[in-house]
Protein backbone atom coordinates (compact mmCIF):
# COMPACT_ATOMS: atom_id res chain seq x y z
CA UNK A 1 183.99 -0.78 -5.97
CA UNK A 2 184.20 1.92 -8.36
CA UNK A 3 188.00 2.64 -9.31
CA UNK A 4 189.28 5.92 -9.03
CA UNK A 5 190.23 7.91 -12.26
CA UNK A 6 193.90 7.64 -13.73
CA UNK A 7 195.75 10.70 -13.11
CA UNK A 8 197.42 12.27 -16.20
CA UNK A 9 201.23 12.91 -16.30
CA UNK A 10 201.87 16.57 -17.32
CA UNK A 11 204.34 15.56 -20.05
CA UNK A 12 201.23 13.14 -21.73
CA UNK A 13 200.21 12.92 -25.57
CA UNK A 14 197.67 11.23 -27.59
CA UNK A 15 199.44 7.66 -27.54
CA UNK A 16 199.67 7.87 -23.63
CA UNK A 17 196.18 7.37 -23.67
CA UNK A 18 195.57 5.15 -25.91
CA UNK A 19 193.37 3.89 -29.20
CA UNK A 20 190.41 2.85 -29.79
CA UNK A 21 189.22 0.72 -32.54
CA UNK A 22 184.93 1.39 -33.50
CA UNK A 23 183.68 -1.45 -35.59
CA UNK A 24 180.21 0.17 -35.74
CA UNK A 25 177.33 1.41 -38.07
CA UNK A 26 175.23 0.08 -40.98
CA UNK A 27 172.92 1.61 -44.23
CA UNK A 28 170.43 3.54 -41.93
CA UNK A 29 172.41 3.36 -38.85
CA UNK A 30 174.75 5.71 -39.20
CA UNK A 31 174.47 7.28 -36.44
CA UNK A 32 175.17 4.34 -33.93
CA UNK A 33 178.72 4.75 -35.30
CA UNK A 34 179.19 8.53 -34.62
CA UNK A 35 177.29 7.87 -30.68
CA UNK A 36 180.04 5.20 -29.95
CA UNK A 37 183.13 6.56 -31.43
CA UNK A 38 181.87 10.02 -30.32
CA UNK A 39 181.64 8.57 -26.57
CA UNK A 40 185.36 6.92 -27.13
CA UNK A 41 186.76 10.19 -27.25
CA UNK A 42 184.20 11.29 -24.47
CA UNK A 43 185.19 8.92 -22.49
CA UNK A 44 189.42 9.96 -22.67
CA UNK A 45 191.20 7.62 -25.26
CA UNK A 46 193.80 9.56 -27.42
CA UNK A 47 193.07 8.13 -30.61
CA UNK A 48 189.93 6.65 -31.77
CA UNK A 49 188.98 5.58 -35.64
CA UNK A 50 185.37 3.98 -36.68
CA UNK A 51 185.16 1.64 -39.23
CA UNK A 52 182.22 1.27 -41.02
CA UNK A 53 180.68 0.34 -44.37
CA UNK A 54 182.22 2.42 -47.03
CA UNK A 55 178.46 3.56 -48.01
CA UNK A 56 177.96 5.52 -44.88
CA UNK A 57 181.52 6.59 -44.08
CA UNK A 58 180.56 10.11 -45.52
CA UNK A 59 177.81 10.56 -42.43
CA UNK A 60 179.93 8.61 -39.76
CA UNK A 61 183.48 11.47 -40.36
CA UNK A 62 180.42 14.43 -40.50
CA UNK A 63 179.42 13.20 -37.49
CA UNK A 64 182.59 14.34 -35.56
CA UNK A 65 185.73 16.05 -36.93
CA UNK A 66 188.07 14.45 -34.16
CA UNK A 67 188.00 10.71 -34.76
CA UNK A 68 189.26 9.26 -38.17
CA UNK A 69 187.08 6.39 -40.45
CA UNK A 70 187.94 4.08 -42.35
CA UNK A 71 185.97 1.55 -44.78
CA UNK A 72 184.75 -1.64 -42.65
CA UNK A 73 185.46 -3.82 -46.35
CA UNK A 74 189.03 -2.71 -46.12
CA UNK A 75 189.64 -3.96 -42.23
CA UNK A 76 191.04 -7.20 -42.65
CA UNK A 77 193.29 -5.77 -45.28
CA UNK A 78 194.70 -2.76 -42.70
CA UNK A 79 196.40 -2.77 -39.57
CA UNK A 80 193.69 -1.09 -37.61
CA UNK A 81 193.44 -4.32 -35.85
CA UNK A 82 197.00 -4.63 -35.00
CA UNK A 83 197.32 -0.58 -33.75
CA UNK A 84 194.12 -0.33 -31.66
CA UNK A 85 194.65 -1.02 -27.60
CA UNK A 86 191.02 -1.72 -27.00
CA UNK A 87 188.05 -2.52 -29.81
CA UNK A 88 184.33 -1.97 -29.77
CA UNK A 89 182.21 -3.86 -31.85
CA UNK A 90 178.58 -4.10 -32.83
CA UNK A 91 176.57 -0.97 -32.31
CA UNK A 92 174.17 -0.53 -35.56
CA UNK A 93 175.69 -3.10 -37.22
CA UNK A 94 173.45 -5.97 -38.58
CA UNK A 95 174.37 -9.78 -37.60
CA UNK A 96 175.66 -11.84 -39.91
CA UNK A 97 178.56 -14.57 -40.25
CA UNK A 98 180.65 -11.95 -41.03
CA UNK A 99 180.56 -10.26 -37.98
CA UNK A 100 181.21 -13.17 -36.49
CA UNK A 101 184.36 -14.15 -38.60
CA UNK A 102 186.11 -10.60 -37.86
CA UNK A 103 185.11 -10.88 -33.89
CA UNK A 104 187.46 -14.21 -34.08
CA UNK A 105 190.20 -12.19 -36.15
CA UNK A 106 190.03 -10.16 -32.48
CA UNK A 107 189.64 -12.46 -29.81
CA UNK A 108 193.26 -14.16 -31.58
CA UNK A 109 194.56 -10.26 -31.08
CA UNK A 110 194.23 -11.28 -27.70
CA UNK A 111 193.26 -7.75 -27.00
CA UNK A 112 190.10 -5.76 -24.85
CA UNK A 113 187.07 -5.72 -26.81
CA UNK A 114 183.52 -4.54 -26.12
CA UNK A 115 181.00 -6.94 -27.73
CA UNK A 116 178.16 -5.07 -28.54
CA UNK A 117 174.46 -4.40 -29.72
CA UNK A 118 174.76 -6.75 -33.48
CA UNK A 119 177.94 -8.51 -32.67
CA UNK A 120 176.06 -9.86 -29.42
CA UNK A 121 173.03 -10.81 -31.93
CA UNK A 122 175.81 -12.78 -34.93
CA UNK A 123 176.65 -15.06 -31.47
CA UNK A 124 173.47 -15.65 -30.23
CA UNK A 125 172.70 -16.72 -34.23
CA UNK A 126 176.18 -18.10 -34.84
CA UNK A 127 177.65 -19.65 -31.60
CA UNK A 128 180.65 -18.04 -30.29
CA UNK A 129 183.58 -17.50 -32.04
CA UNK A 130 186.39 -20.58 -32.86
CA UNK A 131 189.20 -18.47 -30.41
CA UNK A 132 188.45 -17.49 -27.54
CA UNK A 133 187.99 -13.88 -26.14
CA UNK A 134 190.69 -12.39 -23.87
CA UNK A 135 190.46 -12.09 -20.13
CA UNK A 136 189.68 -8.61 -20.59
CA UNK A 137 186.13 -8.77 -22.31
CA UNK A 138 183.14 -7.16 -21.70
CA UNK A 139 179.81 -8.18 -23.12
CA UNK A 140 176.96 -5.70 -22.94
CA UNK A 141 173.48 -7.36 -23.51
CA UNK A 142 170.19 -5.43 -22.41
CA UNK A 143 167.74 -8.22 -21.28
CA UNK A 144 166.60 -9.23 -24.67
CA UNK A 145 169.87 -9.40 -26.75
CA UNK A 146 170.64 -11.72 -23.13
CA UNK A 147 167.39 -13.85 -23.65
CA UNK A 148 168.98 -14.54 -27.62
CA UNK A 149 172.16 -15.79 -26.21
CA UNK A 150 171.23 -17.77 -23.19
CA UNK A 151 167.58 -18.81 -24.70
CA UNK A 152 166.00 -18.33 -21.77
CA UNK A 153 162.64 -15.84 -21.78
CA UNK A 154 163.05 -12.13 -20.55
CA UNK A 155 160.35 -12.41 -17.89
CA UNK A 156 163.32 -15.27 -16.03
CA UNK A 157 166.15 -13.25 -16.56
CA UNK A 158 164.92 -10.51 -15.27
CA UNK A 159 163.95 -12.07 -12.01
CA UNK A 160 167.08 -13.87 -11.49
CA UNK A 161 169.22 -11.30 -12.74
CA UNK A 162 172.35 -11.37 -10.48
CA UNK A 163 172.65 -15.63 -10.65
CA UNK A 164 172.35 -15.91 -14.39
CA UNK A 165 174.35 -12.98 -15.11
CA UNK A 166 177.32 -14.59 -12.96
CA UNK A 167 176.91 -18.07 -14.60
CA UNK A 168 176.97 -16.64 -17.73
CA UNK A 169 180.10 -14.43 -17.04
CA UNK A 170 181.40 -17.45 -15.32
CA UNK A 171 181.16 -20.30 -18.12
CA UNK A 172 181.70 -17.98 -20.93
CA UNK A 173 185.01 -15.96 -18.86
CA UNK A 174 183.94 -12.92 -19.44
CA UNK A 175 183.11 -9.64 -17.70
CA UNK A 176 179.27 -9.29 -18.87
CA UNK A 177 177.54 -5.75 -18.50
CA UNK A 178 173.87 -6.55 -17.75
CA UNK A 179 171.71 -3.40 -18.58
CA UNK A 180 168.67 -2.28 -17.08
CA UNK A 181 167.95 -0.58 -14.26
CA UNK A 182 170.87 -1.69 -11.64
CA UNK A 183 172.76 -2.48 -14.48
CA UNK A 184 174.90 -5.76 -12.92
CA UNK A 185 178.63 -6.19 -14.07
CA UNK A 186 180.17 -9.37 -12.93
CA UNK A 187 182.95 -11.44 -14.04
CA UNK A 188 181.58 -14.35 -12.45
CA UNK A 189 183.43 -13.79 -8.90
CA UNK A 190 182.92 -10.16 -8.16
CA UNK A 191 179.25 -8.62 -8.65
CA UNK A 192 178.21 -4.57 -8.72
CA UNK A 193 175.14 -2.84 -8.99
CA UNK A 194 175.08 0.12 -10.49
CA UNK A 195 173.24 2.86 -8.80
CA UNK A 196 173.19 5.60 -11.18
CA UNK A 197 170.99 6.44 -14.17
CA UNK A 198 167.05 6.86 -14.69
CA UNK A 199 163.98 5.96 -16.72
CA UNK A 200 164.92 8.86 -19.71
CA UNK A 201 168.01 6.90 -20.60
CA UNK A 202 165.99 4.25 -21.89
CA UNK A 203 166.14 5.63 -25.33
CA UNK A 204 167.85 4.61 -28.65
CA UNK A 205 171.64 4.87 -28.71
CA UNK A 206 172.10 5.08 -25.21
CA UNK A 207 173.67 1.59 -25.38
CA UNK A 208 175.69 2.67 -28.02
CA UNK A 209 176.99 5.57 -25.89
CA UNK A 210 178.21 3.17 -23.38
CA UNK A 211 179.87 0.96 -25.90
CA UNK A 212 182.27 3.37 -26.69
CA UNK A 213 183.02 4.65 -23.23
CA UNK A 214 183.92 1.32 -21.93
CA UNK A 215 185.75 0.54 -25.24
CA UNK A 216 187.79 4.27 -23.77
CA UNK A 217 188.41 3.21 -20.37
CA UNK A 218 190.03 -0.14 -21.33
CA UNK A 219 192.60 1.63 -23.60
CA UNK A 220 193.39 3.92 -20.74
CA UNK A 221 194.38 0.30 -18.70
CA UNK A 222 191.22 -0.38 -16.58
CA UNK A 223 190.31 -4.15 -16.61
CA UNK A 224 187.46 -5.40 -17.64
CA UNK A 225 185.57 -5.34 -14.31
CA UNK A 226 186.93 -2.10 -13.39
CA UNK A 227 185.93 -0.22 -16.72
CA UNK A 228 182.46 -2.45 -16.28
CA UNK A 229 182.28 -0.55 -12.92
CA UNK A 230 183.52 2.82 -13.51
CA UNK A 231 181.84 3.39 -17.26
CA UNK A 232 178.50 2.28 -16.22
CA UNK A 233 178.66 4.39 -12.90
CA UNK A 234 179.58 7.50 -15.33
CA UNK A 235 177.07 6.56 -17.91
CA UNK A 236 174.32 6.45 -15.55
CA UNK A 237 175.73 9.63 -13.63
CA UNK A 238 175.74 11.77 -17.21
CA UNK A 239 172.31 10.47 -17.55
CA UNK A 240 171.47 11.55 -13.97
CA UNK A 241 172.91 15.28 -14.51
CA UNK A 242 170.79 15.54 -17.90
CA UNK A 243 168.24 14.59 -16.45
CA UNK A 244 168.33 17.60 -14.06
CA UNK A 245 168.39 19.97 -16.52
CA UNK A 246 166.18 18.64 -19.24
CA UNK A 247 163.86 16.27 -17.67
CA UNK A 248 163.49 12.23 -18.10
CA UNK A 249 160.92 12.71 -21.24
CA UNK A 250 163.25 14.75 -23.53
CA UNK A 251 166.40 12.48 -22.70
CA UNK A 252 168.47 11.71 -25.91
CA UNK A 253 171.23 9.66 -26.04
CA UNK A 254 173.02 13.16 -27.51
CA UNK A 255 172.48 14.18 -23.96
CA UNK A 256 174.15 11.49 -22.13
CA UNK A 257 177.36 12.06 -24.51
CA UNK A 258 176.92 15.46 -24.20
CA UNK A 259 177.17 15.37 -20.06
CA UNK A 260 180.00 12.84 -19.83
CA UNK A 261 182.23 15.47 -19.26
CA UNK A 262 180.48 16.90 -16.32
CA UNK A 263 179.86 12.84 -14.94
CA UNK A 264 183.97 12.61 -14.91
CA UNK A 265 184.47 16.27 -13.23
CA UNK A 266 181.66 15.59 -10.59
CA UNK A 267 183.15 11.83 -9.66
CA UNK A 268 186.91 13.39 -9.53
CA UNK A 269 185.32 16.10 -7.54
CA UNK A 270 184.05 13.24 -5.23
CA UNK A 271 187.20 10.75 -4.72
């Protein structure tokens, strides 16, 4: 169930593989921002730019010379919206109605978005959005951000984890990325388990990692359950080869970015 990786045309450039919009970071939470755009890149778009509150744009471009920023206050104004392919939204932001307003500006896009981290918590405080999302949505709760939007207690979810994570996916027509260990991605129909990934990934930003590799593989032209699939199956795997070499208790999210690359050549290696 886990699609094989695109092949690349020899005559390719940065637009063939398209751009991905990071709406991402907050006063203190810089860093979210630099994990998920860094992980875009990681993860094989051709473009990526993070927006982010003008305060910490400084730290977010410092954080890594090869995707662009821009000044979250200045989004609506731009046409950052209107030139990304896919867009990731929520990681270390805080929730608020404003979040919510600009995830409506993207569901009437119409185009792939990753809903995220803060954006997940503005619903779950909010409601959903007055448009709808696209077909090609993924929503990435861990248990508890799951147990805000559904209202049911963590200790349920947890042991009913495949059912309510295809309802969900099901009434809300979405694909919904379930983490935890055996991470379930389902768009209500279809249902994987991820296999990959241990205990020394559950650390801070590791979420955020995934965000922005998911956000990569939709611009590249997987659908939703296919990136759902293949990103979490890589995220887990780069976890998996850190883990080899530095051991479950040292396990940053750094480390997870930092083996992507070695998760894609192993799986290509493999299909």
């Amino acid at each position: 169930m886990i699609p094989p990786l695109k092949s690349r045309k020899q005559d390719s450039h940065k637009g063939s593989f398209g751009t991905v919009l990071v709406i991402a970071g907050s006063a203190g939470m810089s860093g979210a921002a630099v994990l998920s755009g860094s992980a875009a890149l990681r993860g094989g778009a051709g473009l990526v730019c993070v927006a982010c509150p003008a305060i910490i744009q400084p730290e977010v471009a410092i954080g890594n010379p090869c995707y662009t920023t821009s000044p979250l206050e200045r989004l609506a104004s731009s046409d950052l919206l209107k030139k990304a392919t896919s867009i990731v939204i929520g990681p270390g932001l805080r929730p608020s109605q404003e979040c919510l307003s600009l995830l409506n500006q993207i569901f009437q896009t119409g185009k792939p978005v990753v809903i995220d981290a803060d954006a997940l918590n503005s619903i779950a405080l909010f409601g959903m959005p007055q448009h709808e999302p696209s077909p090609c949505t993924l929503m990435t709760p861990h248990p508890g951000e799951f147990s805000r939007l559904t209202g049911f207690p963590t200790s349920n979810i947890q042991s009913n984890r495949s059912s309510m994570a295809k309802d969900f996916a099901m009434q809300k027509k979405i694909t919904l990325v379930l983490k935890g260990h055996g991470t379930i991605v389902t768009n209500g129909n279809e249902l994987f388990v991820n296999s990959t990934g241990n205990p020394g990934m559950a650390t801070g930003g590791s979420g955020d990692v995934l965000a922005g590799l998911l956000g990569a593989l939709l611009a590249q032209g997987f659908n939703s359950m296919e990136a759902g699939c293949l990103g979490t199956y890589l995220h887990g795997l780069a976890g998996d080869l850190a883990a080899e070499q530095l051991g479950e208790y040292s396990l940053t999210a750094k480390d997870i970015l930092d083996y992507l690359p070695e998760a894609f050549v192993k799986l290509q290696a493999e299909s």
